[in-house]
C-alpha atoms as a PDB file:
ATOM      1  CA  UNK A   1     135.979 180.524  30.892  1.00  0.00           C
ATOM      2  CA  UNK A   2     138.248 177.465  31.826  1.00  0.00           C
ATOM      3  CA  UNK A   3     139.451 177.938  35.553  1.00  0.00           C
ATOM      4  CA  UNK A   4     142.599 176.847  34.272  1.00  0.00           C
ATOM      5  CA  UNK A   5     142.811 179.067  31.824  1.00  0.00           C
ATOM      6  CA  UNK A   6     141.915 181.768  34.111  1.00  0.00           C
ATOM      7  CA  UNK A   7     144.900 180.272  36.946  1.00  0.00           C
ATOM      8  CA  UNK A   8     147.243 180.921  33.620  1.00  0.00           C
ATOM      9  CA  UNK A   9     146.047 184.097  32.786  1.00  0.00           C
ATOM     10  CA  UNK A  10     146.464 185.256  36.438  1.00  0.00           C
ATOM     11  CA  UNK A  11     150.177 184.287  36.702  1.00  0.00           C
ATOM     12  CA  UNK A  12     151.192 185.807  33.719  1.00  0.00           C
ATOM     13  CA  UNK A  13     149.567 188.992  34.669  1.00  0.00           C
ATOM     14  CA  UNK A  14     151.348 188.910  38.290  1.00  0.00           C
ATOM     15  CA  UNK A  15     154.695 188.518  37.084  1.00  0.00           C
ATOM     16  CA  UNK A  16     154.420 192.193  36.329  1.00  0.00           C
ATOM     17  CA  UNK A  17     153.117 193.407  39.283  1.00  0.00           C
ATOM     18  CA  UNK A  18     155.764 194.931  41.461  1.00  0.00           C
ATOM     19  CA  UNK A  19     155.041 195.430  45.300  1.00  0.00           C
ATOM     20  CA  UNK A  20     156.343 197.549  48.252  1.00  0.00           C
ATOM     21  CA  UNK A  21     158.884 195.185  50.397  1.00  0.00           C
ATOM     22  CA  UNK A  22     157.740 195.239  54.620  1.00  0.00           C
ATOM     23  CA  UNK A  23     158.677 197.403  56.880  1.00  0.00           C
ATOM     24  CA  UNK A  24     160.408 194.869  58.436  1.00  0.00           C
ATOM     25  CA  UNK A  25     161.041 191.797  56.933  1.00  0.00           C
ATOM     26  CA  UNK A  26     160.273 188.548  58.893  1.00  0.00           C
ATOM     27  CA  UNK A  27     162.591 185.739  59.480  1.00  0.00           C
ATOM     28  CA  UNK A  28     161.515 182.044  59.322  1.00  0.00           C
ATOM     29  CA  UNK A  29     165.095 180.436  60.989  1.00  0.00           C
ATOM     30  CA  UNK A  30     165.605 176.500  60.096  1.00  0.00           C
ATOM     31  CA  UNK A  31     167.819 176.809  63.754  1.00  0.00           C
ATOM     32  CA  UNK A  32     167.698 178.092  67.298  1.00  0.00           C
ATOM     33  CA  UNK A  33     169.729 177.668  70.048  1.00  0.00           C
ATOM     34  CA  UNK A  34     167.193 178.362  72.692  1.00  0.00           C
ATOM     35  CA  UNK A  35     165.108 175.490  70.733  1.00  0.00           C
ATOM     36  CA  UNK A  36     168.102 173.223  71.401  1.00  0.00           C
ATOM     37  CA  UNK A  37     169.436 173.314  75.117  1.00  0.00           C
ATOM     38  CA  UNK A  38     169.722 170.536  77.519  1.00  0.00           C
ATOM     39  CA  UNK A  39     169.006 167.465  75.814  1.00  0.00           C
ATOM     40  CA  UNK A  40     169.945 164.421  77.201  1.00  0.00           C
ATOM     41  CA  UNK A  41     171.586 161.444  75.012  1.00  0.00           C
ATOM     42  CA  UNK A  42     168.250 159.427  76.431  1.00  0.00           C
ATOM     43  CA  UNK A  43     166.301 161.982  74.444  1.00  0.00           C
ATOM     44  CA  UNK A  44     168.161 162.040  71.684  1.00  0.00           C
ATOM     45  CA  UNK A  45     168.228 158.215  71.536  1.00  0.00           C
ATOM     46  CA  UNK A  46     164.448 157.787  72.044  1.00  0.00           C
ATOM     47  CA  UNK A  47     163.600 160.582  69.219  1.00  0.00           C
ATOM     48  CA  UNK A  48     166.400 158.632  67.036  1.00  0.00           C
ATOM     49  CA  UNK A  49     164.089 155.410  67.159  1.00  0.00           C
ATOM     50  CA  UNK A  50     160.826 157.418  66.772  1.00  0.00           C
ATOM     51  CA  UNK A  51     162.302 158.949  63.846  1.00  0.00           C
ATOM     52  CA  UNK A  52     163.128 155.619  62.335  1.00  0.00           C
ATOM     53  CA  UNK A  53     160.050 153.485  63.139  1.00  0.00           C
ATOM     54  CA  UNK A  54     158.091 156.647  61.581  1.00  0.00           C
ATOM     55  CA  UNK A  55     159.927 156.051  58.440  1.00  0.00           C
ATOM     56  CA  UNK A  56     159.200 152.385  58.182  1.00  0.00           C
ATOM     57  CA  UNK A  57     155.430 153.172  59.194  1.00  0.00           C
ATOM     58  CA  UNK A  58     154.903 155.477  56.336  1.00  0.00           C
ATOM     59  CA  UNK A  59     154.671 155.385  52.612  1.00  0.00           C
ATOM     60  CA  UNK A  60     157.128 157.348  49.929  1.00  0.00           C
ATOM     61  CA  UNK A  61     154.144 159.777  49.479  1.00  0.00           C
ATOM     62  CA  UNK A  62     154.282 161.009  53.143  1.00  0.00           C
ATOM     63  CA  UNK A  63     156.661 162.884  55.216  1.00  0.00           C
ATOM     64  CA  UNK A  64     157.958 163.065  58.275  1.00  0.00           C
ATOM     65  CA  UNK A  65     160.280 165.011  60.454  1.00  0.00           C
ATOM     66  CA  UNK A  66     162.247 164.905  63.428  1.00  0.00           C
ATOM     67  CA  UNK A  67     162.799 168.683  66.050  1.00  0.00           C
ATOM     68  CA  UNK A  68     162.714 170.482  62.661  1.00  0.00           C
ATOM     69  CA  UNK A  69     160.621 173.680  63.542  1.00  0.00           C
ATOM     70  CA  UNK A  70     157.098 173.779  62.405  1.00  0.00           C
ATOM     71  CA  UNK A  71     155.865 177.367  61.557  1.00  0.00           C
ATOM     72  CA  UNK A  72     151.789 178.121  62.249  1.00  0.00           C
ATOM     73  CA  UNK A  73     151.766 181.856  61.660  1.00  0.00           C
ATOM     74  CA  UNK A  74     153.243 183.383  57.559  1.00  0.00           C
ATOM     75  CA  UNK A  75     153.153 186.828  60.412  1.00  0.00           C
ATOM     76  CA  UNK A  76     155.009 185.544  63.077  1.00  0.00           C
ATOM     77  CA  UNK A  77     158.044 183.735  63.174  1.00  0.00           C
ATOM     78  CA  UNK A  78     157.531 182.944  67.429  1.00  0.00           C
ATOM     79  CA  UNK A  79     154.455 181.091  66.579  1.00  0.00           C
ATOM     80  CA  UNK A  80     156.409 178.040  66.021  1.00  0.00           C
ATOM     81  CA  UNK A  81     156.702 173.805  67.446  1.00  0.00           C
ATOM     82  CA  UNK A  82     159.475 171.940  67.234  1.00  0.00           C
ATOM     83  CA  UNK A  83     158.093 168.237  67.831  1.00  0.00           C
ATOM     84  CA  UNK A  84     160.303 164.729  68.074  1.00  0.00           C
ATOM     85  CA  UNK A  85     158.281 163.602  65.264  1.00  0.00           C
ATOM     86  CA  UNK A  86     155.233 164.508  62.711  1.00  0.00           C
ATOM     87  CA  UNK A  87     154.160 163.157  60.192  1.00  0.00           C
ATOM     88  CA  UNK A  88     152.225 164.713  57.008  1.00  0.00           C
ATOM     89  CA  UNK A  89     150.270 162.438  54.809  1.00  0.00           C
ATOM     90  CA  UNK A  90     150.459 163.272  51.329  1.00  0.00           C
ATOM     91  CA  UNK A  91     153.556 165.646  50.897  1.00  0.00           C
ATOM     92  CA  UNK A  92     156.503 163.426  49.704  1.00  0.00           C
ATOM     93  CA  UNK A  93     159.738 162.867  51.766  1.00  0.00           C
ATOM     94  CA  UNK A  94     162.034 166.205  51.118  1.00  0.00           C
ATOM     95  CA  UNK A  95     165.505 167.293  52.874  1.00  0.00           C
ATOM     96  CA  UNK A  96     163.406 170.427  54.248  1.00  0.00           C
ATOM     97  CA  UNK A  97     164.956 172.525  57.243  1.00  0.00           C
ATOM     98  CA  UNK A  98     161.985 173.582  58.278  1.00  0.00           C
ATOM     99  CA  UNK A  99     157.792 173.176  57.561  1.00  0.00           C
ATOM    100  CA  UNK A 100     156.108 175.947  57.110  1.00  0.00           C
ATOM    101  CA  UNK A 101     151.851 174.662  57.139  1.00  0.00           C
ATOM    102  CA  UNK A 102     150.724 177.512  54.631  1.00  0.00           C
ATOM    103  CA  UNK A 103     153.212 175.927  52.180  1.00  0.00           C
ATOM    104  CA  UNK A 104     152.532 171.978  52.843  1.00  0.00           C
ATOM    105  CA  UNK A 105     149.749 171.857  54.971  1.00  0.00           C
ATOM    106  CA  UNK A 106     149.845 170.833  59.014  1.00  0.00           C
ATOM    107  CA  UNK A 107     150.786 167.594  60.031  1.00  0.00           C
ATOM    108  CA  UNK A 108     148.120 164.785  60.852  1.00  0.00           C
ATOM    109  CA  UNK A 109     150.307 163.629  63.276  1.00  0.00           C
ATOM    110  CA  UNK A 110     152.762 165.096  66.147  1.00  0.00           C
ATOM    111  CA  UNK A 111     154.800 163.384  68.975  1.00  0.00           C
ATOM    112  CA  UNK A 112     156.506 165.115  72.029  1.00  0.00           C
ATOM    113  CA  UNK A 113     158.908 163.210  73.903  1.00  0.00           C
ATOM    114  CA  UNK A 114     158.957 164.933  77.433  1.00  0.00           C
ATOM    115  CA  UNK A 115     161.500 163.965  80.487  1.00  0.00           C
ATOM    116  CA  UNK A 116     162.073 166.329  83.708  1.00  0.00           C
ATOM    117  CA  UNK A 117     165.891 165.602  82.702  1.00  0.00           C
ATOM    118  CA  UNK A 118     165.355 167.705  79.102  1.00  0.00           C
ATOM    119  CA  UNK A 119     165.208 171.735  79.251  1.00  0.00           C
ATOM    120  CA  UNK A 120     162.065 173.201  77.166  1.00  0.00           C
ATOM    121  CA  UNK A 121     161.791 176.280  75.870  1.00  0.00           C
ATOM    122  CA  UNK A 122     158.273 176.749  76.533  1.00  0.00           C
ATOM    123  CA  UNK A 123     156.052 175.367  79.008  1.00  0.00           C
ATOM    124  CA  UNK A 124     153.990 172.182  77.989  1.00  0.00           C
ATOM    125  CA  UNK A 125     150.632 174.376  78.103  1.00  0.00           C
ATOM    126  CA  UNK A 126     151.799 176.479  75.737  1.00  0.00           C
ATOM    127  CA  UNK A 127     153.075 173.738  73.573  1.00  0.00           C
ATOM    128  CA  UNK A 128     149.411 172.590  73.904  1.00  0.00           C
ATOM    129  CA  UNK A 129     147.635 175.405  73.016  1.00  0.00           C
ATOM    130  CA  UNK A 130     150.009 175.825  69.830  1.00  0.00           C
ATOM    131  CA  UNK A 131     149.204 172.015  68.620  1.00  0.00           C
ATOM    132  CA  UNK A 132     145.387 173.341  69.268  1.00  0.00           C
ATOM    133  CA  UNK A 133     145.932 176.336  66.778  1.00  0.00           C
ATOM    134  CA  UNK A 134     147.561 173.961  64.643  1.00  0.00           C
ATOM    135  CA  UNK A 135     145.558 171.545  63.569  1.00  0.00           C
ATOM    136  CA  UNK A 136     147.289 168.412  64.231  1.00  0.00           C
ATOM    137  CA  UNK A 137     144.697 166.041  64.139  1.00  0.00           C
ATOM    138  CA  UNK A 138     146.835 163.286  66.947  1.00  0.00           C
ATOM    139  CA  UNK A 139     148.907 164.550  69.527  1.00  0.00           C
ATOM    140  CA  UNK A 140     150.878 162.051  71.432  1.00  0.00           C
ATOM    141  CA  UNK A 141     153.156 162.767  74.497  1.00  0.00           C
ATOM    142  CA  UNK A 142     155.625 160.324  75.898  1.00  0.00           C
ATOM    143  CA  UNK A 143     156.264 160.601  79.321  1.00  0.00           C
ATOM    144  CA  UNK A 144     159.249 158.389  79.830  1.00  0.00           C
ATOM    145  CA  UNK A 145     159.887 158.429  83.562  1.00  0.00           C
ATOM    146  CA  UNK A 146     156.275 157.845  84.364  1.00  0.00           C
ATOM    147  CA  UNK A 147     155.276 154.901  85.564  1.00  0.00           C
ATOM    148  CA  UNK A 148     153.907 152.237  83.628  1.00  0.00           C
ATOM    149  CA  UNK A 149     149.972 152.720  82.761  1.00  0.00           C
ATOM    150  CA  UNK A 150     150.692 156.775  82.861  1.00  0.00           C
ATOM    151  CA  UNK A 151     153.364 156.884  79.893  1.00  0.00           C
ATOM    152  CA  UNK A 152     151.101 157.302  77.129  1.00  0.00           C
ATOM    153  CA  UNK A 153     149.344 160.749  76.432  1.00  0.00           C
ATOM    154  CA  UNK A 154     147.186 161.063  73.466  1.00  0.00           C
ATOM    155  CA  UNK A 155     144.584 164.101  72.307  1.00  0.00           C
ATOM    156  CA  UNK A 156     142.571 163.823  69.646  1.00  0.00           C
ATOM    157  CA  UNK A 157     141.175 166.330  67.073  1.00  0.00           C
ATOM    158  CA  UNK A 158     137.397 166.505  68.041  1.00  0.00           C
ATOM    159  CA  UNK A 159     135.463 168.990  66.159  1.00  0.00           C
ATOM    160  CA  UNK A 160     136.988 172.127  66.331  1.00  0.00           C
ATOM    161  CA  UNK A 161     138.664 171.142  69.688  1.00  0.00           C
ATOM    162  CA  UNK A 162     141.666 168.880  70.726  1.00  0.00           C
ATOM    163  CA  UNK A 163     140.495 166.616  73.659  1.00  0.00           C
ATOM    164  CA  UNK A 164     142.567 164.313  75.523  1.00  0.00           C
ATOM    165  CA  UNK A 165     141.950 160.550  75.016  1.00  0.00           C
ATOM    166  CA  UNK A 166     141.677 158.644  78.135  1.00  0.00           C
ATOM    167  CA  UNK A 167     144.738 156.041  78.312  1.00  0.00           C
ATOM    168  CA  UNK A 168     144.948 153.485  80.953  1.00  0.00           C
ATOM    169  CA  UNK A 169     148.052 151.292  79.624  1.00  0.00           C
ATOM    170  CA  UNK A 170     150.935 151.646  77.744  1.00  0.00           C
ATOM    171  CA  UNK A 171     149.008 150.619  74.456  1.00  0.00           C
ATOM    172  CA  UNK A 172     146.774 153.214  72.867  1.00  0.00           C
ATOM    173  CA  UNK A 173     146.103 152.992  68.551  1.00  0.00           C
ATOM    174  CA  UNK A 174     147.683 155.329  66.047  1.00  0.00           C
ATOM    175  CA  UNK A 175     144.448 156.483  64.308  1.00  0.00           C
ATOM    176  CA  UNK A 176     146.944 158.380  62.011  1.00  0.00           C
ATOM    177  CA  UNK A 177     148.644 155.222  60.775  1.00  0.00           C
ATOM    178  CA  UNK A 178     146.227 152.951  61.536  1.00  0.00           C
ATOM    179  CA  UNK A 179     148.488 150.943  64.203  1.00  0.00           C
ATOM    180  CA  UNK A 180     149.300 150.836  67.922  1.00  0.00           C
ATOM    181  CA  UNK A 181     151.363 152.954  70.291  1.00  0.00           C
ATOM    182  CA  UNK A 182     152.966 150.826  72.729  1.00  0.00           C
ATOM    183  CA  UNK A 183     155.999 151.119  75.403  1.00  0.00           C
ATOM    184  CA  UNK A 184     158.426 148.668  74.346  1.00  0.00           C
ATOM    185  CA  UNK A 185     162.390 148.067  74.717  1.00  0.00           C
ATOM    186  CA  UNK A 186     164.636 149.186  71.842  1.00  0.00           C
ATOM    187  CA  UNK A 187     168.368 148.943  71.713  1.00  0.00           C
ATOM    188  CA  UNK A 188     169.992 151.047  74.715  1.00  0.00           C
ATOM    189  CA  UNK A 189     166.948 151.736  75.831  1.00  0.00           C
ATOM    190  CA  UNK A 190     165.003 149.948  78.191  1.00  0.00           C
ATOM    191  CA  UNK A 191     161.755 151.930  78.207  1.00  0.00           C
ATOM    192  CA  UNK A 192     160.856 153.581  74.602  1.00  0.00           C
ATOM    193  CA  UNK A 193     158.079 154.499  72.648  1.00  0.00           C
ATOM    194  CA  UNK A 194     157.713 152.136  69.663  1.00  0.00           C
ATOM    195  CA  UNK A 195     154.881 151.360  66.727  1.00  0.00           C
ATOM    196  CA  UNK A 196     153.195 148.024  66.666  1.00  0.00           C
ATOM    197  CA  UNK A 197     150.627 146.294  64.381  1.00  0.00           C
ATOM    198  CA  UNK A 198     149.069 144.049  67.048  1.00  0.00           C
ATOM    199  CA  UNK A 199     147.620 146.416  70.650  1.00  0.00           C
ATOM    200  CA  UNK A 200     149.820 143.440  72.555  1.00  0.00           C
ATOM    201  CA  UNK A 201     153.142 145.043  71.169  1.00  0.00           C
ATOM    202  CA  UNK A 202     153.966 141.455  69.285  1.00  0.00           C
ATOM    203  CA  UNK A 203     154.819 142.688  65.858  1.00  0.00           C
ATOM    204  CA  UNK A 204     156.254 145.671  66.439  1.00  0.00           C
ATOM    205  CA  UNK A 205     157.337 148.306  63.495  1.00  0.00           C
ATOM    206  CA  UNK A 206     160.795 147.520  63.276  1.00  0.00           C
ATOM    207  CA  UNK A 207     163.949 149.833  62.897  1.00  0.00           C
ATOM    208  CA  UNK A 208     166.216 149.355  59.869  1.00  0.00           C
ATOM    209  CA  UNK A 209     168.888 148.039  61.699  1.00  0.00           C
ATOM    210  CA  UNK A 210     166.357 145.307  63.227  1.00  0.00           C
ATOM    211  CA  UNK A 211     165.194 144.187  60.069  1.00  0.00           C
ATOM    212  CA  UNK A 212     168.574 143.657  59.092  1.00  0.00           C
ATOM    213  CA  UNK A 213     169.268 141.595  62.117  1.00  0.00           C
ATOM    214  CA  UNK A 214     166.263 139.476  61.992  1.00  0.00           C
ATOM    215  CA  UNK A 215     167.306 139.524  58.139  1.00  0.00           C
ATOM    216  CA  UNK A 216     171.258 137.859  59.080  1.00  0.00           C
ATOM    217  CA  UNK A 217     168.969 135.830  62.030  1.00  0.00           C
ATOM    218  CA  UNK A 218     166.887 134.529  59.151  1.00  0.00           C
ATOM    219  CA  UNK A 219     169.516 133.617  56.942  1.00  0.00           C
ATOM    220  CA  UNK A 220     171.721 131.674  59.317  1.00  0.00           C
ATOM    221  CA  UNK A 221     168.667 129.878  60.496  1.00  0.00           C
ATOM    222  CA  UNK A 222     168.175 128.553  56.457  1.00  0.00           C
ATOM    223  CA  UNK A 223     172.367 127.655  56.249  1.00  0.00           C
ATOM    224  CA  UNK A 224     171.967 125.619  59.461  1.00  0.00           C
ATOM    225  CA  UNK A 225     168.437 123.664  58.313  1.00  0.00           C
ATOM    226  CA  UNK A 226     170.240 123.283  54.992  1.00  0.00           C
ATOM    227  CA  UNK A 227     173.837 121.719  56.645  1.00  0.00           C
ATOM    228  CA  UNK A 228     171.593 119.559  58.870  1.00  0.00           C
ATOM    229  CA  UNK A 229     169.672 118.325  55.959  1.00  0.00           C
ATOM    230  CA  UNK A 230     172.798 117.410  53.959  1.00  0.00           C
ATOM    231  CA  UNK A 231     173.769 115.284  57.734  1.00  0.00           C
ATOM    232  CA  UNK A 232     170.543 113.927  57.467  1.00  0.00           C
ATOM    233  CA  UNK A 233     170.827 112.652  53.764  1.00  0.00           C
ATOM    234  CA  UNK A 234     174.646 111.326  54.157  1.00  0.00           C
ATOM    235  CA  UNK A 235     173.576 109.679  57.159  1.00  0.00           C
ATOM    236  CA  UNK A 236     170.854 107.994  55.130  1.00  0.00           C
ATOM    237  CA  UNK A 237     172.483 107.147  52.519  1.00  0.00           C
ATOM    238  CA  UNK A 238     175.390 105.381  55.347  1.00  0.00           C
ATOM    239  CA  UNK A 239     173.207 103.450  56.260  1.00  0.00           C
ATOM    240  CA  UNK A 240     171.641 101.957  52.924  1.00  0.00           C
ATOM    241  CA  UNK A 241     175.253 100.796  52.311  1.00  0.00           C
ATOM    242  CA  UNK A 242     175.961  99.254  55.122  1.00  0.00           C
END
């Protein structure tokens, strides 16, 4: 028999089937207020751009989120993440609330933004051992109030374990997308984590509202060549006449 046929067969028998409900039924929340004490406008700003430069870094086909919560366990609704950004290859760009992985999968990709300023809910080792039941195949950390060299902290999926990657600079690739973690000014903030395409930090993945300024930068640039060529030719032509 077709598997196919089979699949069909097996829905159309299930949509009879009637079950008990739980004992208790579980809640998957898209919010939490213990999730979402103490953050600084630093941290919001930083997780803003990483947001953003995620976006631009990504195709239609692939999604990414920003401190939505990201659900391990269908049996427990505490065995959750809440990371600054992820990215899923694959899955399309939605408006979800939250991600639950036995629905779409578990992101390739997850970035924590940690500051001694910003409350957390859990301690980092636990966040750790979460991302390692997981499956997140790049974890990177941001440290933003560490010195430069020590910002940057990256584990890697290694078998079936996740091993820290030694980092000695604020440059380190993106095996996810296939670019370069640097630490790199943004608007308003001095000291961010940004995307780049070069390990130098030189072409940089920019935000939207940087390509539109490079876009007006651009622009006047062509008016002004284009005004001084029209001097150039009157001043020519003055001087064949005279």
């Amino acid at each position: 028999m077709d598997p196919r046929t089979l699949g069909s067969v097996s829905k159309t028998a299930l949509s009879g089937i009637q079950h008990l409900p739980p004992a208790q039924p579980l809640r998957f929340v898209d919010a939490n207020p213990e999730w979402q004490l103490g953050e600084s406008l630093r941290h919001f700003n930083l997780c803003a751009l990483l947001y953003q430069i995620l976006r631009q870094a990504v195709t239609s086909r692939d999604s990414v989120g920003c401190d939505q919560f990201v659900y391990l366990d269908a049996g427990d609704p505490k065995r959750c993440l809440a990371p600054d950004g992820f990215v899923k290859l694959g899955i399309p760009q939605e408006m979800f609330a939250s991600w639950r992985v036995w629905e779409r999968g578990a992101p390739e990709l997850c970035v924590e933004v940690l500051s001694p300023s910003d409350q957390e809910p859990i301690t980092f080792a636990e966040k750790l051992g979460r991302y390692q039941a997981l499956g997140v195949r790049e974890l990177i950390v941001f440290q933003v109030d560490e010195p430069a060299g020590k910002r940057i902290r990256v584990w890697d999926r290694v078998g079936d374990d996740l091993l820290e990657r030694v980092v000695t600079a604020d440059a380190t690739p993106c095996a996810t997308l296939g670019s370069f973690w640097v630490v790199a000014p943004a608007r308003d903030l001095p000291v961010a984590l940004r995307l780049a395409r070069d390990s130098e930090g030189l072409a940089l993945v920019p935000t939207p509202e940087e390509v539109e300024h490079a876009a007006r930068v651009a622009e006047r640039a062509a008016k002004e060549a284009a005004l001084a060529e029209v001097e150039r030719l009157r001043a020519e032509l003055a001087g064949k006449k005279s």
